[in-house]
C-alpha atoms as a PDB file:
ATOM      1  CA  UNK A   1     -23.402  84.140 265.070  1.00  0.00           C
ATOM      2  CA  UNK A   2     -22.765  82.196 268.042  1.00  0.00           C
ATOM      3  CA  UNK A   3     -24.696  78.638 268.858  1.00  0.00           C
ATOM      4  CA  UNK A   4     -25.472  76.828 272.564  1.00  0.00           C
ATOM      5  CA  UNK A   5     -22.632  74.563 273.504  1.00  0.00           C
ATOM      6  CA  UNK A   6     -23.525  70.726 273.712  1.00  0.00           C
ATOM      7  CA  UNK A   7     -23.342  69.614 277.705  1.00  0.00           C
ATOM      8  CA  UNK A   8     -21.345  66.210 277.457  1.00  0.00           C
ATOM      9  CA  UNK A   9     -17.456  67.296 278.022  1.00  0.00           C
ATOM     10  CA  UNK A  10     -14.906  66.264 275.470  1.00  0.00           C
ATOM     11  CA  UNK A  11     -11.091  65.934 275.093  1.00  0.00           C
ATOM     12  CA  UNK A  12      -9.420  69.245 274.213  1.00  0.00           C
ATOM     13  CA  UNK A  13      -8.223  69.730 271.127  1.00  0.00           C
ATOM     14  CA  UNK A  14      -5.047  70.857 269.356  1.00  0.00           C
ATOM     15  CA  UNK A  15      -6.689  73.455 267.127  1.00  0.00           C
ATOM     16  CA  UNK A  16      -7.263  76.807 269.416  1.00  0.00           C
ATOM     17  CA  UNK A  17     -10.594  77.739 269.805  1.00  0.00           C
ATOM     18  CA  UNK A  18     -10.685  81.122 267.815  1.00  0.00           C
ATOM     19  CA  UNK A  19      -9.214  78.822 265.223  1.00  0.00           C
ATOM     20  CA  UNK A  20     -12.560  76.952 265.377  1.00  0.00           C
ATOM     21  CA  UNK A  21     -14.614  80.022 264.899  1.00  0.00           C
ATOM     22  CA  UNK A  22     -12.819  81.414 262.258  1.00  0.00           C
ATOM     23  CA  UNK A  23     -13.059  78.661 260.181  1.00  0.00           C
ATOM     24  CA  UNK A  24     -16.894  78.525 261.054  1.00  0.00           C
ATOM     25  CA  UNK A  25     -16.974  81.721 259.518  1.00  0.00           C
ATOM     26  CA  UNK A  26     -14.657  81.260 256.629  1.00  0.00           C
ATOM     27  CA  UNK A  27     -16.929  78.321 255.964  1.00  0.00           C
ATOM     28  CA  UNK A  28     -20.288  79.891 256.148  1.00  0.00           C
ATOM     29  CA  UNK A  29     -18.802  83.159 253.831  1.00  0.00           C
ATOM     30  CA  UNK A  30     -17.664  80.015 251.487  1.00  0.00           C
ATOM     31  CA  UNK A  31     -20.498  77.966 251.448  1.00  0.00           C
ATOM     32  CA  UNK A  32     -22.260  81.382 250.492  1.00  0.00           C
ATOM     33  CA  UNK A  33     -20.298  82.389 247.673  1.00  0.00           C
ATOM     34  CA  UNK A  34     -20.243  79.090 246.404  1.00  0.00           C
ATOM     35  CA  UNK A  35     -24.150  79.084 246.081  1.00  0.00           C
ATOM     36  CA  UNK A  36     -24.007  82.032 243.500  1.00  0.00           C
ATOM     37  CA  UNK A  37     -23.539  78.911 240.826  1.00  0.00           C
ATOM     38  CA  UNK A  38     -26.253  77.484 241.715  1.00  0.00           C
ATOM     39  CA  UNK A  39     -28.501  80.129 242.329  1.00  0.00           C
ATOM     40  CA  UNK A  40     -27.797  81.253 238.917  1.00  0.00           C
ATOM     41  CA  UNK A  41     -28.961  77.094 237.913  1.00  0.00           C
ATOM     42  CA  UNK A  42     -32.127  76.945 240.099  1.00  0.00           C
ATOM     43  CA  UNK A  43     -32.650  80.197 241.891  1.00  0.00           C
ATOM     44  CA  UNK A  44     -32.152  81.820 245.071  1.00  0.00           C
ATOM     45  CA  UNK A  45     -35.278  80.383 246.708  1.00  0.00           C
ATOM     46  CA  UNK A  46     -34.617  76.930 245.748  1.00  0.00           C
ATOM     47  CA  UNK A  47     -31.057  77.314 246.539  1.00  0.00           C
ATOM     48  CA  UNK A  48     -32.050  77.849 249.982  1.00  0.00           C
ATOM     49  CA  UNK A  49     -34.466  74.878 250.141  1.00  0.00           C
ATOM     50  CA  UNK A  50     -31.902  72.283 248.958  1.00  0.00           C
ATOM     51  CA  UNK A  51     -29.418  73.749 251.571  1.00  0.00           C
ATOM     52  CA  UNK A  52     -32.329  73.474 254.391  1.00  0.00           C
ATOM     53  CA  UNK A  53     -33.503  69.957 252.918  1.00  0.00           C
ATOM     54  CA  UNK A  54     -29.951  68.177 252.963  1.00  0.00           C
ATOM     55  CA  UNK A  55     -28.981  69.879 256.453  1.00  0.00           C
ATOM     56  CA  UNK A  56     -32.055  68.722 257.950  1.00  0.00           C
ATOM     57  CA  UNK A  57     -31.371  64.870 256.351  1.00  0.00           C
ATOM     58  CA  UNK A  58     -27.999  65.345 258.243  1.00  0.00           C
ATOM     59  CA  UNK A  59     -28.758  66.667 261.371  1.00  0.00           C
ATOM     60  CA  UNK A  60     -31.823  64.012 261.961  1.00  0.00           C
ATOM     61  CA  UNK A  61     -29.240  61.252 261.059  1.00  0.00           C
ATOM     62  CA  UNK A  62     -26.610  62.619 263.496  1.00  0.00           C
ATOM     63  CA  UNK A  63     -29.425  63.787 266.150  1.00  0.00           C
ATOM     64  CA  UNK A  64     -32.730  62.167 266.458  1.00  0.00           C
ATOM     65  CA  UNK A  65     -35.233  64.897 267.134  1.00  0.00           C
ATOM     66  CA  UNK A  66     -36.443  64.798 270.682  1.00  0.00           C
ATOM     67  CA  UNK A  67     -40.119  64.961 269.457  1.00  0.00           C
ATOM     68  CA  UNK A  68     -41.157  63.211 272.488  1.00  0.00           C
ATOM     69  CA  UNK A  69     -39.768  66.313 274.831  1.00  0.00           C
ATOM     70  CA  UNK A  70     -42.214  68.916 273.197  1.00  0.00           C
ATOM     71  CA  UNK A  71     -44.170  70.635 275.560  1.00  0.00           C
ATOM     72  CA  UNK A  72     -47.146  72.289 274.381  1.00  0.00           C
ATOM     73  CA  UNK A  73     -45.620  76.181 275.153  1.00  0.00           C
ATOM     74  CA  UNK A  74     -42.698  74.748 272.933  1.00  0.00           C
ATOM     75  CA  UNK A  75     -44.573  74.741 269.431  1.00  0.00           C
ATOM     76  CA  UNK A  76     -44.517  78.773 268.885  1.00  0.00           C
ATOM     77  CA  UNK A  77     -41.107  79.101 269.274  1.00  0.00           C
ATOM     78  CA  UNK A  78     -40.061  75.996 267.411  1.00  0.00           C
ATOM     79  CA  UNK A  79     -42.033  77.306 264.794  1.00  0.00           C
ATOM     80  CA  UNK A  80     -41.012  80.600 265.265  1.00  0.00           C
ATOM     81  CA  UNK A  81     -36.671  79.501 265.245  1.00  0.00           C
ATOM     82  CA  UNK A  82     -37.506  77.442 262.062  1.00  0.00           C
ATOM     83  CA  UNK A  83     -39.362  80.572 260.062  1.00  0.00           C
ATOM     84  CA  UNK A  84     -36.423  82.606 261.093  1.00  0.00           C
ATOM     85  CA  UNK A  85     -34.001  80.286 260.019  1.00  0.00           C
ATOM     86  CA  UNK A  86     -35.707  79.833 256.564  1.00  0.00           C
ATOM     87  CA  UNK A  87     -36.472  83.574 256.243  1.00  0.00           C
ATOM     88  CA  UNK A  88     -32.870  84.598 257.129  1.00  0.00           C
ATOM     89  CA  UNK A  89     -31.880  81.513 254.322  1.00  0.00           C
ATOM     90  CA  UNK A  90     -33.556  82.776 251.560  1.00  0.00           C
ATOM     91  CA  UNK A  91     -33.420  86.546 251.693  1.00  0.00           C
ATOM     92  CA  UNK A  92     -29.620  85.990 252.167  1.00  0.00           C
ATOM     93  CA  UNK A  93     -29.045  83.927 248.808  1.00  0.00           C
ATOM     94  CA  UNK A  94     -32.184  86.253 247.215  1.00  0.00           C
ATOM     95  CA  UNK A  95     -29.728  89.083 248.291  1.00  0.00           C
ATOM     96  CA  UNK A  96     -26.504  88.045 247.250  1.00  0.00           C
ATOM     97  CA  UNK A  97     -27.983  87.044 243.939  1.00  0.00           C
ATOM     98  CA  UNK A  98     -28.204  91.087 243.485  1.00  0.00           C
ATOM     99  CA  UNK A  99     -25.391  92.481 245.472  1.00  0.00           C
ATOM    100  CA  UNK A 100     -21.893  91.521 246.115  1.00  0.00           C
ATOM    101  CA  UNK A 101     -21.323  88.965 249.218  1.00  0.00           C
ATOM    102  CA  UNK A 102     -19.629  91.300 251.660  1.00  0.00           C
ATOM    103  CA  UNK A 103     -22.727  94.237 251.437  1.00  0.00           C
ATOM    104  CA  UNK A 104     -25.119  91.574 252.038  1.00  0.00           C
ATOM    105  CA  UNK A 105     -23.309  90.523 255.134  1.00  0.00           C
ATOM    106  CA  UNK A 106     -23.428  94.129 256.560  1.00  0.00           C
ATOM    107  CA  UNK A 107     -26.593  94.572 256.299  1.00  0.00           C
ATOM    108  CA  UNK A 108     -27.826  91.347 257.417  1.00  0.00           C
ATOM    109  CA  UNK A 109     -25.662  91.929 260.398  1.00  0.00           C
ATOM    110  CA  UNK A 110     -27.938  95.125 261.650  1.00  0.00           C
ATOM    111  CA  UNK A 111     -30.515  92.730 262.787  1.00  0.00           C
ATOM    112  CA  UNK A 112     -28.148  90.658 265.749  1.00  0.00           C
ATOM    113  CA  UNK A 113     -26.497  94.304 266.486  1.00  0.00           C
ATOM    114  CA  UNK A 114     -30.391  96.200 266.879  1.00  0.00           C
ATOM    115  CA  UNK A 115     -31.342  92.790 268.622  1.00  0.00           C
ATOM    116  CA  UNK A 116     -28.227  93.354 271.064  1.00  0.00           C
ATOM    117  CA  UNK A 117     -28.733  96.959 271.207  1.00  0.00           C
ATOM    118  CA  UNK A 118     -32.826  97.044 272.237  1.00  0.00           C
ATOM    119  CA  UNK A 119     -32.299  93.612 274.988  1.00  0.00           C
ATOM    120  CA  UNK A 120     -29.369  96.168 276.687  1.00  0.00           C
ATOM    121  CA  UNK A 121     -30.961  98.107 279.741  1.00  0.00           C
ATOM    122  CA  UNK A 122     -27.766 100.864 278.543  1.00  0.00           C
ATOM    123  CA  UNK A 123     -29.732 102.464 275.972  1.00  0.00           C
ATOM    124  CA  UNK A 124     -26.269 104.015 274.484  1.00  0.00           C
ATOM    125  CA  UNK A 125     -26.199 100.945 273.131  1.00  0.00           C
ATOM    126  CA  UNK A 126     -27.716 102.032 270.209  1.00  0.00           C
ATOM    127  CA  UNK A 127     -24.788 103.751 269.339  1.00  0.00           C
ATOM    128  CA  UNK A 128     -23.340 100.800 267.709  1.00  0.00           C
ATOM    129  CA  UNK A 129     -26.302  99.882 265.081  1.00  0.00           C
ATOM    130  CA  UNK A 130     -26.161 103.235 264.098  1.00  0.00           C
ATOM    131  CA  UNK A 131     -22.626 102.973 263.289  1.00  0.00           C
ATOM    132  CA  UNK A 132     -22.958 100.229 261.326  1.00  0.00           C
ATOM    133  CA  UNK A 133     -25.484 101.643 259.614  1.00  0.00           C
ATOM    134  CA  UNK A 134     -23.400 104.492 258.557  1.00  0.00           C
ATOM    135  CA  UNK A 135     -21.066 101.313 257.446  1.00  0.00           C
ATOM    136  CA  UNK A 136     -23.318 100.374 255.317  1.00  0.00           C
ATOM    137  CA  UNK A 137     -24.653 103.291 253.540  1.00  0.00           C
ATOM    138  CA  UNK A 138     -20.469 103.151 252.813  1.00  0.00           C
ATOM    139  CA  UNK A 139     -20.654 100.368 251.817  1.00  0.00           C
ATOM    140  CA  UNK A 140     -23.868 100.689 249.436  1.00  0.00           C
ATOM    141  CA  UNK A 141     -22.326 103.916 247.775  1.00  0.00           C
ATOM    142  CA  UNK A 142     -25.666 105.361 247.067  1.00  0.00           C
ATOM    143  CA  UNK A 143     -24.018 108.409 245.797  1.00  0.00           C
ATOM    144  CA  UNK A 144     -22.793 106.570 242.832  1.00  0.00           C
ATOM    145  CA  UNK A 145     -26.565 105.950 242.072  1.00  0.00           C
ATOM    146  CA  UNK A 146     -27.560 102.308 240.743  1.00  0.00           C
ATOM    147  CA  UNK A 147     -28.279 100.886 243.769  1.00  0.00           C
ATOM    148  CA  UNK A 148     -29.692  97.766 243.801  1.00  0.00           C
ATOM    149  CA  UNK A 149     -33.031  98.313 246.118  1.00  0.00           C
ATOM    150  CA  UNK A 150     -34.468  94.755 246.282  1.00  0.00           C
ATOM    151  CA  UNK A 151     -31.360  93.576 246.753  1.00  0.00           C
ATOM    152  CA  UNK A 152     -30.845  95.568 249.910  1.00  0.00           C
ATOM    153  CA  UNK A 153     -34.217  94.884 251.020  1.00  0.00           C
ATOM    154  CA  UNK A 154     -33.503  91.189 250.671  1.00  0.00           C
ATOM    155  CA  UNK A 155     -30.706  91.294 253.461  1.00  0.00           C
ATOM    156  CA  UNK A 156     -32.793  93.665 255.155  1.00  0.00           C
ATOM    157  CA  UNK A 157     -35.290  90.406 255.311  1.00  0.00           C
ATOM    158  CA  UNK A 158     -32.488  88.853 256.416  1.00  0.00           C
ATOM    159  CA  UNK A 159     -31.233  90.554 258.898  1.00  0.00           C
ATOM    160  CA  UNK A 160     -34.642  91.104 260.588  1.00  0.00           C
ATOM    161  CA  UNK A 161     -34.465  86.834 260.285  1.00  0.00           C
ATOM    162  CA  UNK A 162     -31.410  86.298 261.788  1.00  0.00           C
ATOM    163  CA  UNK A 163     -32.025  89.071 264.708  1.00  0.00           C
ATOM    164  CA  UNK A 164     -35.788  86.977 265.373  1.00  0.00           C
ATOM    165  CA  UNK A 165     -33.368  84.009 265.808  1.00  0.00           C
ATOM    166  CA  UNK A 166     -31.443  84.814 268.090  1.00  0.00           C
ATOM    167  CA  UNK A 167     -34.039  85.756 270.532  1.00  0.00           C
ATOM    168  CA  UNK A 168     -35.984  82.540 269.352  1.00  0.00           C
ATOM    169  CA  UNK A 169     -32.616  80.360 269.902  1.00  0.00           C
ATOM    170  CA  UNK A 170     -32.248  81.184 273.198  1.00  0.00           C
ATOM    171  CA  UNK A 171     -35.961  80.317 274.489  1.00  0.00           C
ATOM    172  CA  UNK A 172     -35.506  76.813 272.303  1.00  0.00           C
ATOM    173  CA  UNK A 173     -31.778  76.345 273.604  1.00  0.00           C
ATOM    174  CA  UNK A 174     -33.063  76.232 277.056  1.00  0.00           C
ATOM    175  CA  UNK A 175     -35.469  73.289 276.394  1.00  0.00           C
ATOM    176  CA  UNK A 176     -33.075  71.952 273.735  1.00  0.00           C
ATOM    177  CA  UNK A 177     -29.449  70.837 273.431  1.00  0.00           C
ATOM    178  CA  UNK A 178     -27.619  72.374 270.418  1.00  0.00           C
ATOM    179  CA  UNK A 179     -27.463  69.389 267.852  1.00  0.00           C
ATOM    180  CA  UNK A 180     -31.106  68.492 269.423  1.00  0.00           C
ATOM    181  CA  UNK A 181     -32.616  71.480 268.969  1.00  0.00           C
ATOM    182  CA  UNK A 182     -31.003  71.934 265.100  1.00  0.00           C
ATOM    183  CA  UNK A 183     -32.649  68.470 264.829  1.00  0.00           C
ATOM    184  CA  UNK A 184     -35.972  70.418 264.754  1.00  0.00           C
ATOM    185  CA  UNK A 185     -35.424  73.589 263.661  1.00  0.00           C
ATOM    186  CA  UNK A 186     -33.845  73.309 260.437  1.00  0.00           C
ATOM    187  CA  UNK A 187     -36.804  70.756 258.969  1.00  0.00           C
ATOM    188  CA  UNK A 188     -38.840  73.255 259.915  1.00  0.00           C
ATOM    189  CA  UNK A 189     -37.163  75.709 257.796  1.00  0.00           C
ATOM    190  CA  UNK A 190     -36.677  73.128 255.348  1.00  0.00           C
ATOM    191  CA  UNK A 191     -40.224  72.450 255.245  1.00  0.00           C
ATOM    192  CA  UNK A 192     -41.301  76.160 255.187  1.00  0.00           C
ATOM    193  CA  UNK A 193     -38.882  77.063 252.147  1.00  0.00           C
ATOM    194  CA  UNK A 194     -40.649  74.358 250.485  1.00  0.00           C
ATOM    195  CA  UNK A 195     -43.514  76.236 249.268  1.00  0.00           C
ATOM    196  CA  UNK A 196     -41.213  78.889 247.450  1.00  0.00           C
ATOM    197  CA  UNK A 197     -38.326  76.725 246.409  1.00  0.00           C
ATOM    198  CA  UNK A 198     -39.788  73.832 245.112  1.00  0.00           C
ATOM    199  CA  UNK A 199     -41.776  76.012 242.391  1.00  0.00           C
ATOM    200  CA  UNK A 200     -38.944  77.314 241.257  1.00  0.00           C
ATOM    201  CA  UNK A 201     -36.975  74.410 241.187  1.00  0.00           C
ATOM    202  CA  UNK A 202     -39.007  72.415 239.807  1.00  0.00           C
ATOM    203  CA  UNK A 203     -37.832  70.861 236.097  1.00  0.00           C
ATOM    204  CA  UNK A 204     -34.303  71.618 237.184  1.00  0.00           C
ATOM    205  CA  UNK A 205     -33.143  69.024 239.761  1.00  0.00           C
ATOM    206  CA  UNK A 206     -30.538  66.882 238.498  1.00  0.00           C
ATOM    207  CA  UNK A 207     -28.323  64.720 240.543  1.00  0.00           C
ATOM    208  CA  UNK A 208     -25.956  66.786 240.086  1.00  0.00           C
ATOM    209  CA  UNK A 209     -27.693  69.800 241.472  1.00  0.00           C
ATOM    210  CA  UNK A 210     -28.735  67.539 244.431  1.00  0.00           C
ATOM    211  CA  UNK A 211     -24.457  66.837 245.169  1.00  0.00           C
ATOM    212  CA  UNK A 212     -24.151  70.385 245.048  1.00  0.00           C
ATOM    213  CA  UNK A 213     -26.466  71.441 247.290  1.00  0.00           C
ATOM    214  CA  UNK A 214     -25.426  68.551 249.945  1.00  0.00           C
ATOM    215  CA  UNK A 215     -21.925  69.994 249.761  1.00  0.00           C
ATOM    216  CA  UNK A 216     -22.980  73.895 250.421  1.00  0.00           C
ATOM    217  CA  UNK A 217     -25.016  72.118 253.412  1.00  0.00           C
ATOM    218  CA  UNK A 218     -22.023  70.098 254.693  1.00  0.00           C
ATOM    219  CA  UNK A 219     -20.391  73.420 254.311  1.00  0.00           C
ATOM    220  CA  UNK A 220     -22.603  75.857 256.230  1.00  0.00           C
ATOM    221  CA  UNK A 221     -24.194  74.957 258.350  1.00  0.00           C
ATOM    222  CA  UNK A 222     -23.592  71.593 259.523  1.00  0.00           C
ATOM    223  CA  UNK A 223     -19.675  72.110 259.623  1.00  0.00           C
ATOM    224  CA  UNK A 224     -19.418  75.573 261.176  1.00  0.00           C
ATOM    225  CA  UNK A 225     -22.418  74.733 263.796  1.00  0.00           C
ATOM    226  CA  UNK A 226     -20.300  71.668 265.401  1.00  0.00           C
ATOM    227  CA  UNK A 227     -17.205  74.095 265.001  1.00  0.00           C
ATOM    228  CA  UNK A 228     -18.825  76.784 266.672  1.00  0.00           C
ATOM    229  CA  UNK A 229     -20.122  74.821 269.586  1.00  0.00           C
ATOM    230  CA  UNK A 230     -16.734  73.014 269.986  1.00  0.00           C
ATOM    231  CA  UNK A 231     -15.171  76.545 270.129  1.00  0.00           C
ATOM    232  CA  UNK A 232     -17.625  78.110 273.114  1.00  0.00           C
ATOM    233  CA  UNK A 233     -16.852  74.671 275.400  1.00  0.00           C
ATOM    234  CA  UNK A 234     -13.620  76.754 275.481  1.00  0.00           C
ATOM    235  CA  UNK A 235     -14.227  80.364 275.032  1.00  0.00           C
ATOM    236  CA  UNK A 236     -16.601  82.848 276.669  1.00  0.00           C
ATOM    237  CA  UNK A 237     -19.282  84.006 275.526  1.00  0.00           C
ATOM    238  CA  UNK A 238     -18.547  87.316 274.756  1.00  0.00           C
ATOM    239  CA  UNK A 239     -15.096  86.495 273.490  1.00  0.00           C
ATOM    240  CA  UNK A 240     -16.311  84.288 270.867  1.00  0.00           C
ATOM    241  CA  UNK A 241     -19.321  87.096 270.149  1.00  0.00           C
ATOM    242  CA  UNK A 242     -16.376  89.471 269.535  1.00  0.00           C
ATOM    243  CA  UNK A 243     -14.182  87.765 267.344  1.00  0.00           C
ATOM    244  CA  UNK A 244     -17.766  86.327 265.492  1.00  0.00           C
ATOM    245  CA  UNK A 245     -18.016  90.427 264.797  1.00  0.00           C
ATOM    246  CA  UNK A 246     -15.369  89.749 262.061  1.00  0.00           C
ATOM    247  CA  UNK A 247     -17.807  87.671 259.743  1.00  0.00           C
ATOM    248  CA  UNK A 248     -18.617  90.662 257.550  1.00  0.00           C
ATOM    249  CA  UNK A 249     -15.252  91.564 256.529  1.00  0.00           C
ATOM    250  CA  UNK A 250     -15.395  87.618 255.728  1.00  0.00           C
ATOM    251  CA  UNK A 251     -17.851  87.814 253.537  1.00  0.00           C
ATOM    252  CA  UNK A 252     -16.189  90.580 251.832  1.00  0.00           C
ATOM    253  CA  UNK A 253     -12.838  88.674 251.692  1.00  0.00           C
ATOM    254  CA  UNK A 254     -14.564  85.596 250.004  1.00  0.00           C
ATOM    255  CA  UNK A 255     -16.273  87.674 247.555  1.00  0.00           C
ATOM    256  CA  UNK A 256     -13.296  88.842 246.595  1.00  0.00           C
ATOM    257  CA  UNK A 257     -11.199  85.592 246.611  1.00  0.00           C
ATOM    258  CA  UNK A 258     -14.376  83.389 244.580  1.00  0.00           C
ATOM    259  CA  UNK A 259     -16.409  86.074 243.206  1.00  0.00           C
ATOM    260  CA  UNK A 260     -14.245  88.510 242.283  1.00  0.00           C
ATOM    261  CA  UNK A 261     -16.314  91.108 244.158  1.00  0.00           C
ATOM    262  CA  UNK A 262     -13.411  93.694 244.612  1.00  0.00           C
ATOM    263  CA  UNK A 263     -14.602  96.852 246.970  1.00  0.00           C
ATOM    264  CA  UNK A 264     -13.563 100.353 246.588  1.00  0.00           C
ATOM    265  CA  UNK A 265     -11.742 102.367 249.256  1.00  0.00           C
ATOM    266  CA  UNK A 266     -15.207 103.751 251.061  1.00  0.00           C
ATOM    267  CA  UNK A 267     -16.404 100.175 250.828  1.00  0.00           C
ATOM    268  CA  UNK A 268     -13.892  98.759 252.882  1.00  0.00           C
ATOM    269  CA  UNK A 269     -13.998 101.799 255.518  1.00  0.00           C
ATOM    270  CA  UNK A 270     -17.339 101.030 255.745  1.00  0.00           C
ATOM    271  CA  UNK A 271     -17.196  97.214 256.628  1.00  0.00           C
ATOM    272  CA  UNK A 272     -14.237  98.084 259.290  1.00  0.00           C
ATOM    273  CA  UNK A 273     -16.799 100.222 260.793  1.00  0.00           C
ATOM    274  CA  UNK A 274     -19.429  97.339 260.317  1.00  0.00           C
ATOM    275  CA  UNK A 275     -16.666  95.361 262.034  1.00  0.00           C
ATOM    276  CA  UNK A 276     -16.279  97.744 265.160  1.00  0.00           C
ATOM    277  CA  UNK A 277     -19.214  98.266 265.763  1.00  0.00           C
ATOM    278  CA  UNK A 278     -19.820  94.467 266.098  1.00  0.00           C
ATOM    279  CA  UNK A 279     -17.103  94.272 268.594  1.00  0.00           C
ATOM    280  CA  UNK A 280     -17.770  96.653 270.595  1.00  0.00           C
ATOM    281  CA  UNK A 281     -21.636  95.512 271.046  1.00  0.00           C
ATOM    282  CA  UNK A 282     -20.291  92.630 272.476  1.00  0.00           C
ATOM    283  CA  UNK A 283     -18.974  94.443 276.030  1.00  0.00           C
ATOM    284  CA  UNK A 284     -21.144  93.652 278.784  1.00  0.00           C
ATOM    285  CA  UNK A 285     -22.851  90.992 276.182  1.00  0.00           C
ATOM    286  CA  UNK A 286     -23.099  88.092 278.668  1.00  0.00           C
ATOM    287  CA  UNK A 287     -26.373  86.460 278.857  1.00  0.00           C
ATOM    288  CA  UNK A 288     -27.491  86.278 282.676  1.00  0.00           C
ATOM    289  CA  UNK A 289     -28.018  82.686 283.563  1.00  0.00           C
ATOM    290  CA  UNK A 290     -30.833  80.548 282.875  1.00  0.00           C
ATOM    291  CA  UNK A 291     -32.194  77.672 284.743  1.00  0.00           C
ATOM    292  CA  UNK A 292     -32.722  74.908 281.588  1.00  0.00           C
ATOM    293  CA  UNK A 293     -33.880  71.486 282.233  1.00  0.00           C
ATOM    294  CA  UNK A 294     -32.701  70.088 279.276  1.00  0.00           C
ATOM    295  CA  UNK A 295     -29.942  72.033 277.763  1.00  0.00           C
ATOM    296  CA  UNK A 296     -27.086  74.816 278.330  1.00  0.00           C
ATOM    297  CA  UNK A 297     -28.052  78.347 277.994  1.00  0.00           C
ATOM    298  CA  UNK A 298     -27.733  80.050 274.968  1.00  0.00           C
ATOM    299  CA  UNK A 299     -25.303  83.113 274.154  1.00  0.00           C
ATOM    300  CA  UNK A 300     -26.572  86.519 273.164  1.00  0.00           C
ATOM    301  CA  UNK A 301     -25.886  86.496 269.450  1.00  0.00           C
ATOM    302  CA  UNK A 302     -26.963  83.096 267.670  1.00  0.00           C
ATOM    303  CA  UNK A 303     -26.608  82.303 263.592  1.00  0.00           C
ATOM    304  CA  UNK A 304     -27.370  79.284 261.510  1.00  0.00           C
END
C-alpha cells in the first residue's frame, strides 16, 4: 500500500497528507472498478497489459530509467518487483471479473498482512491475518453456497503478488528512488503481461480501447503513486500504513457506488474486521533503517 518517498524536498502543500492517501486509494478502488468495462471488451489479462503498457510509457517519459545504475545483484530483484507487480495486476482484474470489488480487495490484502505478520520477531502477530481471514470467509458467505472458487483463487494470486512486492520493493527502493525505480519495474511487468494479454487482446484494440486503458493508468497507478509519495514526505510510516488499512472497505464502497456491488450485513462485518486487522498490524510496523546509496528506504507495506 505504501511507496518510498522521493529525496528532493518540496513546498508543503494545502491538501493534508491523509487527504493525499485517501484519494490514492479512492483512485486505485476507481481505476479498478472502472476496468470491469473493459475487461468485459478485451479481458482481464489484457486489461492488465494495457494498464502496465501505458503506465510504463508514462513513467519512462516522466523518469528516465537509471539503466546505467544496475548492478549485477540488482537483476533478480528487478525482475522479481516487476513479476510481482504484473502477477498482482492480472489476478486482481482476473478476480474482480468473478467477484464483487470489495471481496477481491480482502483477500488480496492477506498477502501484505501474512508478509507483515512472518517479517515481525512478535510471533502474535499472526493474530491479525487470521482475523482477516475470518473477514473474509464473512465476506465470501460460503454458507450461502455458489462461491465463486477461481475467482477467489485469483486474488489469492494476488495477494501472494502484492505480499512478494513488498519485500521486493524494499530491496529495489534502496538502490532506487521511487519514480526511478517505477521507471523499471512497471515495463517489466508490462513486458511480462505481454505474453498473456496480447493473445487475448488481439483483434480487439481500437483506439478507443487504447484511451481507455491510458485513463485507468493515469488513474492507478501513476496518480495515486505520486500522491502516495507526496503524502509519506509528511506522514510516518506507520501512520500512513494505518490509515492505507482502510483500502478494502474502499473497494467495497466503489463497488457499490459504480458497480452496484451492494454487500449484505455479514459482508460488511467482515471487511470492518478486514479493516482492523489492517490497522492494528501496523503497531510497531516501522522499518529499521537502511543505509541506501541511491534512494530513501522503503516502508513496510508497499502497493502499485
Amino acid at each position: 500500500m505504501t511507496v518510498p518517498a522521493r529525496a528532493n524536498g518540496s513546498a508543503a502543500l494545502p491538501i493534508p497528507p491523509w487527504g493525499m492517501a485517501v484519494t490514492a486509494m479512492l483512485l486505485i478502488q476507481l481505476s479498478s472498478s472502472l476496468s470491469v468495462g473493459l475487461i468485459g471488451e478485451v479481458g482481464a489479462a489484457a486489461t492488465a497489459w494495457l494498464r502496465l503498457t501505458m503506465g510504463a510509457v508514462i513513467f519512462i517519459a516522466v523518469a528516465r530509467p537509471p539503466i546505467r545504475s544496475i548492478r549485477r545483484q540488482d537483476v533478480l530483484p528487478l525482475i522479481g518487483l516487476g513479476t510481482a507487480t504484473g502477477v498482482m495486476s492480472i489476478g486482481f482484474l482476473a478476480a474482480i471479473e468473478r467477484i464483487p470489488l470489495g471481496t477481491a480487495v480482502a483477500i488480496e490484502f492477506l498477502g501484505p498482512l501474512l508478509v507483515a505478520g512472518f517479517r515481525s520477531s512478535n510471533r502474535r502477530m499472526l493474530t491479525w491475518p487470521a482475523l482477516a481471514l475470518i473477514g473474509v470467509v464473512l465476506m465470501t458467505e460460503p454458507w450461502n453456497g455458489g462461491v465463486e472458487l477461481l475467482g477467489i483463487s485469483y486474488a489469492l494470486i494476488a495477494g501472494i503478488g502484492w505480499g512478494t512486492y513488498i519485500v521486493l520493493t524494499q530491496k529495489v527502493g534502496d538502490r532506487f528512488s521511487g519514480i526511478s525505480g517505477l521507471s523499471i519495474s512497471i515495463p517489466i511487468a508490462a513486458i511480462l503481461a505481454t505474453f498473456v494479454g496480447l493473445p487475448q487482446a488481439s483483434g480487439n484494440i481500437t483506439w478507443q480501447i487504447l484511451l481507455a486503458a491510458l485513463g485507468l493508468a493515469v488513474l492507478s497507478p501513476v496518480l495515486p503513486f505520486v500522491l502516495e509519495m507526496l503524502a509519506l514526505k509528511r506522514m510516518t510510516h506507520t501512520a500512513f500504513g494505518t490509515l492505507m488499512a482502510l483500502e478494502p472497505a474502499f473497494g467495497v464502497l466503489l463497488g457499490l457506488l459504480v458497480l452496484h456491488q451492494i454487500p449484505s450485513a455479514v459482508q460488511i462485518v467482515g471487511i470492518s474486521l478486514v479493516v482492523f486487522a489492517g490497522a492494528a498490524a501496523q503497531r510497531g510496523g516501522l522499518r529499521a533503517s537502511a543505509s541506501p546509496p541511491t534512494a530513501n528506504p522503503e516502508p513496510t507495506i508497499g502497493h502499485a
